[in-house]
Protein backbone atom coordinates (compact mmCIF):
# COMPACT_ATOMS: atom_id res chain seq x y z
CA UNK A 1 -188.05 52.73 -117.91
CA UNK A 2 -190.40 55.52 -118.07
CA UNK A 3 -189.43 58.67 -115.64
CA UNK A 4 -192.06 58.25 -113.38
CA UNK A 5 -191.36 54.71 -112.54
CA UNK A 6 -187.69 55.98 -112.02
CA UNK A 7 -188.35 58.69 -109.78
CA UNK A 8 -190.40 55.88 -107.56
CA UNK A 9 -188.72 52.73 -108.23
CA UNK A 10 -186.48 53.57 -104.28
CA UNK A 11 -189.40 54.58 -102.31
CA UNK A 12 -191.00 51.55 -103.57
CA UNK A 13 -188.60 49.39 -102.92
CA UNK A 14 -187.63 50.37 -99.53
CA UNK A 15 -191.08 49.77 -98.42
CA UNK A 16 -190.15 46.24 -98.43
CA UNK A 17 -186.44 45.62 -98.37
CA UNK A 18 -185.84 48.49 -95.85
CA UNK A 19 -182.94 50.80 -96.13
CA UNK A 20 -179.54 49.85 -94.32
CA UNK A 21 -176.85 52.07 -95.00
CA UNK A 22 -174.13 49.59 -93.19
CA UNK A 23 -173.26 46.32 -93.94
CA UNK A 24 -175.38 43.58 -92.49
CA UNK A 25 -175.66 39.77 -93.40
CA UNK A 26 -179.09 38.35 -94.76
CA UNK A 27 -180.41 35.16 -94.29
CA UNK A 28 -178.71 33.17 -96.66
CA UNK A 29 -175.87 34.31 -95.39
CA UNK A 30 -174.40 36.67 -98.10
CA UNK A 31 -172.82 40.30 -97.55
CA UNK A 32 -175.69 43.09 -98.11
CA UNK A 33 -176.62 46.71 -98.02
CA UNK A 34 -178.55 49.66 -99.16
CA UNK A 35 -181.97 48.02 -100.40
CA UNK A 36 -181.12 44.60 -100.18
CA UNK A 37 -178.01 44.87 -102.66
CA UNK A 38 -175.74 42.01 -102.34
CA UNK A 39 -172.39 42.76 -101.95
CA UNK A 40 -170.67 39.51 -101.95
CA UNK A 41 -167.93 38.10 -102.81
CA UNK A 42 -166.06 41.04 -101.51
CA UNK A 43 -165.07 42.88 -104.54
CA UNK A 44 -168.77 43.95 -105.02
CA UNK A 45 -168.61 45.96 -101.80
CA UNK A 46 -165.07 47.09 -102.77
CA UNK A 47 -166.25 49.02 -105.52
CA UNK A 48 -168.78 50.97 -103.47
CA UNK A 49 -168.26 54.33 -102.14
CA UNK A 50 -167.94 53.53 -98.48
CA UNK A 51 -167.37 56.58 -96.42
CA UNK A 52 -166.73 56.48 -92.71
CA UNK A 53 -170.05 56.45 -89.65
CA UNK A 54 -168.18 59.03 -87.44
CA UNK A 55 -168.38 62.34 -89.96
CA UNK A 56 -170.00 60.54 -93.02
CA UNK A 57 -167.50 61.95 -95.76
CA UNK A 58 -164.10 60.63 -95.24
CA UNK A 59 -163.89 57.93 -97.84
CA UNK A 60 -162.89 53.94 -97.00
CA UNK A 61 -160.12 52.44 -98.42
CA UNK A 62 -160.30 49.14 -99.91
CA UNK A 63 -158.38 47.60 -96.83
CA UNK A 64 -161.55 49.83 -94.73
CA UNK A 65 -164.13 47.98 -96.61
CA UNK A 66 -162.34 43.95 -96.45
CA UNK A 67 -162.41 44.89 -92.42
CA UNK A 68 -166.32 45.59 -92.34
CA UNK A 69 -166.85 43.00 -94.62
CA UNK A 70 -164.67 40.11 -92.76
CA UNK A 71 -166.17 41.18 -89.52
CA UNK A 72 -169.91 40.76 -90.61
CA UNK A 73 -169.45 37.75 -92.89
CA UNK A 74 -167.45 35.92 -90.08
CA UNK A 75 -169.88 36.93 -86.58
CA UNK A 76 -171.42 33.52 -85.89
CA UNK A 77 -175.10 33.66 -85.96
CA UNK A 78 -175.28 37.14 -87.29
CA UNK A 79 -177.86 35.91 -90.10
CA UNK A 80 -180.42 35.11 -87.70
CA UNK A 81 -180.13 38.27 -85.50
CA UNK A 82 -181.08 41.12 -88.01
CA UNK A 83 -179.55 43.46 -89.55
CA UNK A 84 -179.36 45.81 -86.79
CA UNK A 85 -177.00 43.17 -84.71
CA UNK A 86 -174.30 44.12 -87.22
CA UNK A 87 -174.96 47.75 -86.76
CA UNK A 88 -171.92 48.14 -83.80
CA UNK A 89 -169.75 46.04 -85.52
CA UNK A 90 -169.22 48.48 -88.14
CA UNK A 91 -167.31 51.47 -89.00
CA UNK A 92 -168.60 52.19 -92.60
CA UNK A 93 -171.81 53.69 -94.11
CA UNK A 94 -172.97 54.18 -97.70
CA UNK A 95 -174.39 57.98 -98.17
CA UNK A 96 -178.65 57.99 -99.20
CA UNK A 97 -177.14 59.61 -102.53
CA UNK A 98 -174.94 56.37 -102.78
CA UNK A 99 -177.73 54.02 -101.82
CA UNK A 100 -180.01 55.66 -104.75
CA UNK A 101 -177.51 55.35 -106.94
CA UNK A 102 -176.68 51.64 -106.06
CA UNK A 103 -180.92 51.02 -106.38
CA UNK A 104 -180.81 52.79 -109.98
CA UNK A 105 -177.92 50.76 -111.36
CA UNK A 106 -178.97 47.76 -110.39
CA UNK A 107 -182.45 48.27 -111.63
CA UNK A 108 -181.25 49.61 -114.84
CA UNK A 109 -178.94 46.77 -114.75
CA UNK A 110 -182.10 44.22 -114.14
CA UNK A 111 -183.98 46.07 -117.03
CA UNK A 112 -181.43 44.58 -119.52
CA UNK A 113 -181.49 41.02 -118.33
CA UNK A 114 -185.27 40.79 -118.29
CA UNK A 115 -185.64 42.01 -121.85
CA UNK A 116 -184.04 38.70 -122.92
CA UNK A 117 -186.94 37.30 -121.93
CA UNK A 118 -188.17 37.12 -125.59
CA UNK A 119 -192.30 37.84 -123.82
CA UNK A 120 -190.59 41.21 -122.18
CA UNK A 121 -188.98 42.43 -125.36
CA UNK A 122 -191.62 45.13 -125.69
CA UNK A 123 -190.78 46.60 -121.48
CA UNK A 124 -190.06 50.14 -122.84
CA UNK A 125 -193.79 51.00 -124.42
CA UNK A 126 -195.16 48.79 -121.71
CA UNK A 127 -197.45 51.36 -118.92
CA UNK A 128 -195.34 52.69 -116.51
CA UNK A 129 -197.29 50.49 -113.42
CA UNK A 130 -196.01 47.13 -115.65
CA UNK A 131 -193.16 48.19 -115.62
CA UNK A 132 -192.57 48.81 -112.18
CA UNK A 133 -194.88 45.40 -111.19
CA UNK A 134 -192.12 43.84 -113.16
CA UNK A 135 -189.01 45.24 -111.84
CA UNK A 136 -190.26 44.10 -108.25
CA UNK A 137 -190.63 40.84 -109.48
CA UNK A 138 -187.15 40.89 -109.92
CA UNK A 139 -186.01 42.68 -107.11
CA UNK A 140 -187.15 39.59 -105.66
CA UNK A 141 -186.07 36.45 -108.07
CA UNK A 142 -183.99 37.99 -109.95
CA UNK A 143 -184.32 39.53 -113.57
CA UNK A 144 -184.30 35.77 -115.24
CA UNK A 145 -186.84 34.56 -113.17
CA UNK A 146 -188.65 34.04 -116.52
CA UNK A 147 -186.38 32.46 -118.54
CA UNK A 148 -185.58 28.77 -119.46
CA UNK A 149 -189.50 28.10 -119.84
CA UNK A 150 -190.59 29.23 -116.16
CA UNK A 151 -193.51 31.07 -115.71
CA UNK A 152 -195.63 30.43 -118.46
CA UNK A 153 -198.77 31.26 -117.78
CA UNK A 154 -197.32 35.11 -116.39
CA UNK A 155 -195.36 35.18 -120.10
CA UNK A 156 -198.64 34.64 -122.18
CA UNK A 157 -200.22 37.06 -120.26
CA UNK A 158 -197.51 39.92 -120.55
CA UNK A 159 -196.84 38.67 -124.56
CA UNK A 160 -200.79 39.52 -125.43
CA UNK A 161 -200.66 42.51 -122.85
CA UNK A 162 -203.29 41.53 -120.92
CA UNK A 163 -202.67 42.92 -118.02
CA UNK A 164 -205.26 42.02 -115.83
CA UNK A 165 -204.48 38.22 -116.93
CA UNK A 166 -200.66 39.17 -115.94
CA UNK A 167 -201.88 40.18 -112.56
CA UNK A 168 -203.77 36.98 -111.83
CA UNK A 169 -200.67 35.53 -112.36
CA UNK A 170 -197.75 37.38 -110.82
CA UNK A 171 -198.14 35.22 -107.17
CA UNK A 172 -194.36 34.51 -105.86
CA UNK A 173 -194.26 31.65 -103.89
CA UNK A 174 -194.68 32.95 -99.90
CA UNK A 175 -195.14 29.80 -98.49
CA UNK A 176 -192.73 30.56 -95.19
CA UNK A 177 -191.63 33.53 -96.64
CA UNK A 178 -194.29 35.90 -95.16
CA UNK A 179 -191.81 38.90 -96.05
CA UNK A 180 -192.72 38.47 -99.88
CA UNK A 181 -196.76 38.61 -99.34
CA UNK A 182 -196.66 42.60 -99.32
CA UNK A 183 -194.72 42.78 -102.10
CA UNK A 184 -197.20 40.38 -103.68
CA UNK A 185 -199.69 42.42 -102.99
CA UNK A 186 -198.46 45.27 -104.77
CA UNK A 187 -197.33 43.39 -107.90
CA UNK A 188 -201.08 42.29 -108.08
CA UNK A 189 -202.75 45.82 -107.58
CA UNK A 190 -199.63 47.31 -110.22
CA UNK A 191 -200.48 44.87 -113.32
CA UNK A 192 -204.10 45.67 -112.97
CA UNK A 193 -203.29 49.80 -112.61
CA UNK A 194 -201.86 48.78 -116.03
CA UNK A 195 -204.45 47.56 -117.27
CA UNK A 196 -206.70 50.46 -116.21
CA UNK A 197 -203.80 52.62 -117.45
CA UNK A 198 -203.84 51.08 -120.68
CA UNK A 199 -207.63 50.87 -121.35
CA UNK A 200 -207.76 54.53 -123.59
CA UNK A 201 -211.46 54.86 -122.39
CA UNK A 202 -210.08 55.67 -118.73
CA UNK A 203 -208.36 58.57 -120.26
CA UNK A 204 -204.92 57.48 -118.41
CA UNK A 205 -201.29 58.47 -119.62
CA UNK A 206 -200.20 55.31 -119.44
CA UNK A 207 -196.42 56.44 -118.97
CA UNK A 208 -197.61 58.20 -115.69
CA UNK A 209 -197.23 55.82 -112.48
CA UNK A 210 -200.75 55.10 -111.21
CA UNK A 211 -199.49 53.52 -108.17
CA UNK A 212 -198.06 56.06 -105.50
CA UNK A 213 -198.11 55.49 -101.49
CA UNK A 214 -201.72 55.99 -100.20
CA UNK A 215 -200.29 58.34 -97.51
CA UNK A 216 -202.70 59.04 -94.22
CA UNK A 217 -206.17 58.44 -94.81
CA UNK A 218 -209.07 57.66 -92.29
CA UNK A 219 -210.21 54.45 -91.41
CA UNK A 220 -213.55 53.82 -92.89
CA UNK A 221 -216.27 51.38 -92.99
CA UNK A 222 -219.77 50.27 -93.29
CA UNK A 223 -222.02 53.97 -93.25
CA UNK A 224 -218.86 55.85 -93.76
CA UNK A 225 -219.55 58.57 -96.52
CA UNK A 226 -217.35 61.25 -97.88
CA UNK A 227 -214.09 61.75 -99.96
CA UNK A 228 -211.95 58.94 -98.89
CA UNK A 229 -215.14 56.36 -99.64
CA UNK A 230 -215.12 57.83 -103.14
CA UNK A 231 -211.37 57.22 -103.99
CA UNK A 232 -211.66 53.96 -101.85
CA UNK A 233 -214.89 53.10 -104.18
CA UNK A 234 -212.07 54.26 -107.33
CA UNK A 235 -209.84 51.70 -106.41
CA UNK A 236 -211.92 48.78 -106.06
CA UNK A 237 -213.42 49.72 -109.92
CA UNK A 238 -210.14 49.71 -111.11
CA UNK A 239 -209.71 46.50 -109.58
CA UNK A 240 -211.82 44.72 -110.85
CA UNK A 241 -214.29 43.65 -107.90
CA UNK A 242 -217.87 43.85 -109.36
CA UNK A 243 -220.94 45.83 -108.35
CA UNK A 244 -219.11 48.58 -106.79
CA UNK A 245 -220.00 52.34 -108.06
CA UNK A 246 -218.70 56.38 -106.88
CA UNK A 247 -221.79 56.65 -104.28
CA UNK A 248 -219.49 58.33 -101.65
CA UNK A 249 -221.03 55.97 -99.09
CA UNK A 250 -219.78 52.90 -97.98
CA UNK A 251 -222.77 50.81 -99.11
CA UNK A 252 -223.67 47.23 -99.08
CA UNK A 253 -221.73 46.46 -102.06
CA UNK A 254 -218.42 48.56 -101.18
CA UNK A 255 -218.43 46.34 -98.32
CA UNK A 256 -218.80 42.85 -99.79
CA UNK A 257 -216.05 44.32 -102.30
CA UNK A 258 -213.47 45.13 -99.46
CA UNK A 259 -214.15 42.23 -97.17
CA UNK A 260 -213.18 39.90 -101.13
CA UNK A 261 -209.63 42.27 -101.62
CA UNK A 262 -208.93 41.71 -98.05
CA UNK A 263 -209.54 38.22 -98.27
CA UNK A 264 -206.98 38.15 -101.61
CA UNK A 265 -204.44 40.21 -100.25
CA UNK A 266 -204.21 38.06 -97.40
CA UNK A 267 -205.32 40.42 -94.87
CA UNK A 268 -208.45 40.04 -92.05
CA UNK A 269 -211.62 40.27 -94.03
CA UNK A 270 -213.40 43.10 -91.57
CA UNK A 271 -214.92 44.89 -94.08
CA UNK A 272 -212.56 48.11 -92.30
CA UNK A 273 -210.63 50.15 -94.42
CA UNK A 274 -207.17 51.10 -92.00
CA UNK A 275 -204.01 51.20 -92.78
CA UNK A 276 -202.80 48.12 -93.65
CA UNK A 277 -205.92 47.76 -96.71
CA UNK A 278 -205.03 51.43 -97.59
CA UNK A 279 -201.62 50.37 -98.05
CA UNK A 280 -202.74 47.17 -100.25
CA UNK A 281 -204.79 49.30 -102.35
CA UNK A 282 -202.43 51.74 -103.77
CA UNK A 283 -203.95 55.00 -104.97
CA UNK A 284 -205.02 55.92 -108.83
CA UNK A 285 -206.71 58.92 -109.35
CA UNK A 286 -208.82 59.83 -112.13
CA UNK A 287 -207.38 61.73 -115.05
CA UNK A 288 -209.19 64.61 -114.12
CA UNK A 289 -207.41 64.60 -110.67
CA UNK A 290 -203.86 63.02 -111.50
């Protein structure tokens, strides 16, 4: 994967899967940590580097980790509680240094499997935003979501590189599963970032992440002018919703374009720009900017 993708792939992740240094039991009932990692059957947690909660260094013993492990996979009704139900009924903590490296391997690991996806063959000259758009994907399913003829329409798209075709057709199923629509969201805005990437007119380094956190920014609407109207203007360019120029001022079109990517990404169709559509959006900058 390309470095930049890398260097984001945790923070991207953790947005949605959270980060839980203990173990904790998910809902289908199977042994987890870190960024959703499973870690069942039992040897999977085994080979981790469990250290002790009380001074965070003194390392577990396999016997240390079956205990933690027994206790959380045996709690009645700990699936259904959360994760942080299981939080007093264990001794044993992975490190953040542990926890990234668990994330990398595993995404490395998924890297591998997806490329024998004969459509995905090409993943390592792919722009960097695909490539994260499809590691999410599966974070989520897994990295043969795609194989055995599934997901057709998503292959074609990705074989002929057409990104913005690959974006229209990255949906996972959310239906009761509301947990997966943000990370939906994302997917969409990172295949079309690729495609905006990849377009050499933009003037993009396609092995450059486009897609970063959007950080703070003010909530704007309607008559709003200024900086954060210009990059919000940016975004909606780059994806794809029409009649919408760099005026600076939230105009008449800027609107009807925000109130049509709110409606898409599931949100409440306001025409405001807060925190939640800020999030949605993503950022790109220009190449003059990046």
């Amino acid at each position: 994967m390309n470095d930049s993708v890398a260097q984001a792939f945790l923070q991207f992740s953790t947005q949605f899967e959270g980060k839980v240094p203990y173990m904790y039991v998910d809902v289908k009932d199977l042994v987890t940590v870190g960024v959703g990692n499973l870690i069942d059957p039992i040897e999977l947690a085994q080979n981790q580097p469990f250290v002790f909660k009380t001074d965070q260094t003194t390392p577990a013993t396999p016997d240390d980790i079956a205990t933690d492990w027994n206790t959380v996979k045996n709690t009645p009704g700990l699936p259904q509680q959360g994760h942080l139900a299981a939080k007093p009924l264990t001794k044993l903590m992975l490190t953040d240094d542990a926890i990234g490296q668990l994330v990398a391997q595993k995404a490395q690991a998924n890297e591998g499997i997806l490329k024998q996806t004969p459509e995905f063959a090409g993943y390592e000259n792919w722009p960097a935003d695909a490539q994260l758009g499809i590691l999410s994907m599966a974070w989520a399913m897994g990295p043969a979501f795609a194989q055995n003829g599934h997901w057709p329409t998503f292959r074609a798209a990705v074989a002929g590189l057409d990104w913005n075709a690959a974006s229209d057709a990255c949906r996972m199923n959310d239906d009761g599963n509301p947990g997966l629509t943000p990370r939906n969201i994302a997917d969409r805005v990172l295949f079309r970032d690729a495609a905006f990437a990849a377009d050499t007119n933009n003037g993009m380094d396609p092995t450059t992440l486009q897609y970063v956190p959007s950080g703070e920014r003010a909530t704007i609407q309607t008559a709003s002018s200024g900086g954060d109207v210009s990059f919000l203007q940016q975004r909606l360019v780059v994806l794809r919703y029409p009649d919408v120029s760099d005026t600076a001022t939230f105009d008449a079109p800027t609107d009807t374009a925000v109130r049509a990517f709110q409606t898409d990404a599931g949100l409440t169709a306001d025409g405001v720009v807060g925190p939640s559509t800020w999030a949605a959006l993503g950022t790109v900058l220009p190449a003059a900017n990046a």
